[in-house]
N, C-alpha and C. Protein backbone atom coordinates (compact mmCIF):
# COMPACT_ATOMS: atom_id res chain seq x y z
N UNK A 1 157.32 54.39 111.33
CA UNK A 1 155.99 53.84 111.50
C UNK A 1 154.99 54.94 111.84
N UNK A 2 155.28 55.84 112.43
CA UNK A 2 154.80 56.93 112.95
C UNK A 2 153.91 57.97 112.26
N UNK A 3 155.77 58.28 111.18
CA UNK A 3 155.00 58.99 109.95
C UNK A 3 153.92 58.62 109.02
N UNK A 4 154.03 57.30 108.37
CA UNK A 4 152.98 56.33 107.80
C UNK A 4 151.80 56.06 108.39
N UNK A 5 151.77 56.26 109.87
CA UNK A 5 150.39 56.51 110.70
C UNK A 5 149.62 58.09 110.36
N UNK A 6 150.36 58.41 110.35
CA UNK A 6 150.05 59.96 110.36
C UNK A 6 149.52 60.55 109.03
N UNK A 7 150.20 59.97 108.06
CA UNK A 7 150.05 60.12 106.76
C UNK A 7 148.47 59.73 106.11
N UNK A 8 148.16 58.68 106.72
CA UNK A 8 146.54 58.00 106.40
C UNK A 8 145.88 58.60 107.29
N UNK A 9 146.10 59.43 108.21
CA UNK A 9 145.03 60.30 109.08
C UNK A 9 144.97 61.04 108.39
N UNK A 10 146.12 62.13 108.46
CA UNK A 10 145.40 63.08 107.89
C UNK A 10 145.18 63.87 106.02
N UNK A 11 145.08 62.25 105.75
CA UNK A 11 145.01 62.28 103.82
C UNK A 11 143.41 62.44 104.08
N UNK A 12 143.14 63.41 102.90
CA UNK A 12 141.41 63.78 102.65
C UNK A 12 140.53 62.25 102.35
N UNK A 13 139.54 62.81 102.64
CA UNK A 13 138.95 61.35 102.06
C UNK A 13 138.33 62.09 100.59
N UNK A 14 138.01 61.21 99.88
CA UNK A 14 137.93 61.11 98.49
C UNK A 14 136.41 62.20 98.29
N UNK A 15 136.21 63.17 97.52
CA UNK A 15 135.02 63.81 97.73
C UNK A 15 134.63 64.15 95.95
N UNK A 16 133.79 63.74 95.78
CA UNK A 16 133.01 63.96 93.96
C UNK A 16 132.82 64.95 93.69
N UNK A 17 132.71 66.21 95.14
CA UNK A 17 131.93 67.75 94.42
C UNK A 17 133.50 68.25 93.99
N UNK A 18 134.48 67.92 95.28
CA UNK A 18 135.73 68.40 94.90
C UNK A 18 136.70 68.26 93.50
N UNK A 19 135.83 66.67 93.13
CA UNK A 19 136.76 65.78 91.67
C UNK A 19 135.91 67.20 90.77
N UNK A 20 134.94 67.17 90.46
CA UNK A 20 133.81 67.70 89.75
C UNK A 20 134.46 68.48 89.38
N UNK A 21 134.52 69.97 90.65
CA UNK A 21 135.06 71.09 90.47
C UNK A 21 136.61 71.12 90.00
N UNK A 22 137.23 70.56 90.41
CA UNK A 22 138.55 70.49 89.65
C UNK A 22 137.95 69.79 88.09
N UNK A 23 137.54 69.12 87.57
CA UNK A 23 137.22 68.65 86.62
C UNK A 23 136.69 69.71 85.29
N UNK A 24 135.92 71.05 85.87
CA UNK A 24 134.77 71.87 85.38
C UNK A 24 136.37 72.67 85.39
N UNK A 25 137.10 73.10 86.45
CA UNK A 25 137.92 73.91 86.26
C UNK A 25 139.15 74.19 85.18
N UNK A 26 139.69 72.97 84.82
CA UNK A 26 140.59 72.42 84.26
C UNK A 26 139.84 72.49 82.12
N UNK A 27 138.21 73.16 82.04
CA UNK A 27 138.34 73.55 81.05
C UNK A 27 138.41 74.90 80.56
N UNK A 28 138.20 75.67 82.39
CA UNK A 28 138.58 77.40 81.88
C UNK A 28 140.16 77.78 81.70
N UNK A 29 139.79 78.78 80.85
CA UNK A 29 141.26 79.56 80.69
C UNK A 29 141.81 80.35 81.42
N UNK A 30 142.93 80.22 81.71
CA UNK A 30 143.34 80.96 83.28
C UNK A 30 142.96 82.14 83.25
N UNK A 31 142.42 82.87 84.26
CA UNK A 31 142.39 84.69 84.19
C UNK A 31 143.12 85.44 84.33
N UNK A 32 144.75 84.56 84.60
CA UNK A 32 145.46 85.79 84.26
C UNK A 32 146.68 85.88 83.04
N UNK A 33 145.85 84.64 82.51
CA UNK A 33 146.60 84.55 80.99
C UNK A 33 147.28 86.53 80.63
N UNK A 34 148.80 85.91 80.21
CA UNK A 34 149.08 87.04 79.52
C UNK A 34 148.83 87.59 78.10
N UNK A 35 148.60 88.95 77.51
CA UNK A 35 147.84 89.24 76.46
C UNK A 35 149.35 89.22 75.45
N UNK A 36 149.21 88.81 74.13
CA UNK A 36 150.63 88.50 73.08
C UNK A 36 150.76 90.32 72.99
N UNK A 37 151.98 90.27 73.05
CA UNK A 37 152.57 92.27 72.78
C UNK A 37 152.44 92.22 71.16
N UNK A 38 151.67 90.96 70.35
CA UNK A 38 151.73 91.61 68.93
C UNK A 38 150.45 91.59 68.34
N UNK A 39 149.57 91.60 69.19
CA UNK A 39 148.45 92.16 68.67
C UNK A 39 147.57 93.49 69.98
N UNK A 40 147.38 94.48 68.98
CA UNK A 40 147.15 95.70 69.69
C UNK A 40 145.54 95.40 70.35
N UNK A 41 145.28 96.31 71.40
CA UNK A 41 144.08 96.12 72.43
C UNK A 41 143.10 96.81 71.21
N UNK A 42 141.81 95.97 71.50
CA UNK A 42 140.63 96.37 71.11
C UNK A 42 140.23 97.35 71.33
N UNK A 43 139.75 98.33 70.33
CA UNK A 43 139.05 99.93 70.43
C UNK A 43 137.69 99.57 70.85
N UNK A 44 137.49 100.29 72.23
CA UNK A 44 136.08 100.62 72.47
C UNK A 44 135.11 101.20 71.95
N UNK A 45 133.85 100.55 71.33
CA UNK A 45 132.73 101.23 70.33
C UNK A 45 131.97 101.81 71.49
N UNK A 46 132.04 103.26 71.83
CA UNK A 46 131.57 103.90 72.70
C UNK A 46 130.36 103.89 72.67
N UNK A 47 129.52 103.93 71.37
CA UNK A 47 127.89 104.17 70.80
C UNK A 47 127.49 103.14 71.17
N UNK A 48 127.66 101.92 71.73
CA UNK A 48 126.49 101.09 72.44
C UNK A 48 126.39 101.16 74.00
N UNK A 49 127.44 101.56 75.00
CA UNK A 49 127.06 101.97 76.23
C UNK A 49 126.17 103.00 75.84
N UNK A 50 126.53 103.93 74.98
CA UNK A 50 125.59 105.13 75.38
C UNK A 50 124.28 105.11 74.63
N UNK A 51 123.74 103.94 73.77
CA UNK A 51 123.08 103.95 73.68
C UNK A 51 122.08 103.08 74.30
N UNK A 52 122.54 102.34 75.24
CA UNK A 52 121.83 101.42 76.10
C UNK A 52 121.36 102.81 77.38
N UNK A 53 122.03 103.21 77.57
CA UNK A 53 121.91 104.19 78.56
C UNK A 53 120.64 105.20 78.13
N UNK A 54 120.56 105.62 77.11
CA UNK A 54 119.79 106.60 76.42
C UNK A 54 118.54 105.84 76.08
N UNK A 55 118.43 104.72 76.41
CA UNK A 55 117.19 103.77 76.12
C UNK A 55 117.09 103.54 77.65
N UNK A 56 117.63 103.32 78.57
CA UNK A 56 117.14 103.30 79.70
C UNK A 56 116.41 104.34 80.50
N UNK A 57 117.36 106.06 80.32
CA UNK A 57 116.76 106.49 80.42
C UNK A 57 115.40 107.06 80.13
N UNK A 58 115.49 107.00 79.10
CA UNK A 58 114.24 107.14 77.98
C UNK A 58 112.77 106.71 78.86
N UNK A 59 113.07 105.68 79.32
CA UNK A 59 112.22 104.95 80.40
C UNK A 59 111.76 105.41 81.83
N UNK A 60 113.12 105.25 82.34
CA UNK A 60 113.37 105.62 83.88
C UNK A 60 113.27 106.48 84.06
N UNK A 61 112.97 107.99 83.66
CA UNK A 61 112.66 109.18 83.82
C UNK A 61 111.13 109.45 84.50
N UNK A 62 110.47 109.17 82.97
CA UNK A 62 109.31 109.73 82.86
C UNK A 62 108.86 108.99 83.74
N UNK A 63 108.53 107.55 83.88
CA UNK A 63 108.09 106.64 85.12
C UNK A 63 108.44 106.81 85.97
N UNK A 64 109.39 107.57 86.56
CA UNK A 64 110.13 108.13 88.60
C UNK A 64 109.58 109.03 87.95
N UNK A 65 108.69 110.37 87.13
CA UNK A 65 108.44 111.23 87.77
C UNK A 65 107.13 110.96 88.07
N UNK A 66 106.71 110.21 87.44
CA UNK A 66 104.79 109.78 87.41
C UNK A 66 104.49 109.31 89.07
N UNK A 67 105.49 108.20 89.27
CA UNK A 67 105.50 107.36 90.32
C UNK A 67 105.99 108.61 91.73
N UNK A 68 106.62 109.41 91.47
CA UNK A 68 106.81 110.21 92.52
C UNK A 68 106.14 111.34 92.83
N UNK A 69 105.48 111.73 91.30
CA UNK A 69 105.23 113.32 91.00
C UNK A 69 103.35 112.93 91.35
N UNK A 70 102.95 112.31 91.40
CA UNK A 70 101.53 111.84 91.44
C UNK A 70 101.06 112.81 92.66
N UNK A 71 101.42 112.64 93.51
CA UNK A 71 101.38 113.11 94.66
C UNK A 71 101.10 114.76 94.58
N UNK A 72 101.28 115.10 93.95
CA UNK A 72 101.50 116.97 93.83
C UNK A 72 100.76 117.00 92.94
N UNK A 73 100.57 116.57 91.98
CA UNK A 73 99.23 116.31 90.99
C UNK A 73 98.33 115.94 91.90
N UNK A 74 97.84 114.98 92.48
CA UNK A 74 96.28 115.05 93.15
C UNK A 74 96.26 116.31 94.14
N UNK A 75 97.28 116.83 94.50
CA UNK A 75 97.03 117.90 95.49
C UNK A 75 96.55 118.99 94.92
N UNK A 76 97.34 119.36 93.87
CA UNK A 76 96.94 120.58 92.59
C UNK A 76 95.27 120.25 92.18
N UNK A 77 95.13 119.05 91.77
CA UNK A 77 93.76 118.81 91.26
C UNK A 77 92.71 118.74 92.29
N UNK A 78 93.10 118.44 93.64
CA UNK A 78 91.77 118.09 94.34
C UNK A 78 92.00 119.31 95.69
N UNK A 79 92.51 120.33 95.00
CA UNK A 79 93.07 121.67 96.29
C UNK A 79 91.53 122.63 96.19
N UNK A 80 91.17 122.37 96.98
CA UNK A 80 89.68 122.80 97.73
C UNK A 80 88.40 122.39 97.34
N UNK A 81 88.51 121.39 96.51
CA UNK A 81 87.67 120.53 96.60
C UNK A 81 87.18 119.04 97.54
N UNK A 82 87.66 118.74 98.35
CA UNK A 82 87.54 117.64 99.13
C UNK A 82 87.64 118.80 100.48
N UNK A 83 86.59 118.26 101.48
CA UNK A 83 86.50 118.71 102.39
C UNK A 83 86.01 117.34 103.88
């Protein structure tokens, strides 16, 4: 009788975010699915990291030096003129 008391205490009560998420879960594919040994790993096309990179920089350069370098430019330009 005891155990059967015990059993309805401490059973969860019923919760929708929990159904949900098990629900949403149950259509991903596990992550640690194993890969088949008969098909060989994908070759990395190296030319689009580096060309994302080479477009970023392209950017991020010249704008950090403007944004930083400004400073030494008005000094150069306004060096004994402002008094």
């Amino acid at each position: 009788m005891r155990a059967a008391a015990m059993r309805t205490v401490t059973r969860r009560q019923f919760s929708m975010i929990q159904s949900m998420r098990s629900f949403a879960r149950s259509f991903e594919s596990h992550p640690f699915e194993r890969l088949p040994a008969s098909t060989p790993s994908h070759a990395l096309d190296w030319s689009l990291p580096i060309k994302g990179l080479a477009k970023k920089s392209a950017l991020y350069f010249p704008f950090m030096g403007v944004f930083l370098g400004w400073p030494l430019v008005a000094a150069t330009v306004a060096d004994g003129h402002i008094q």
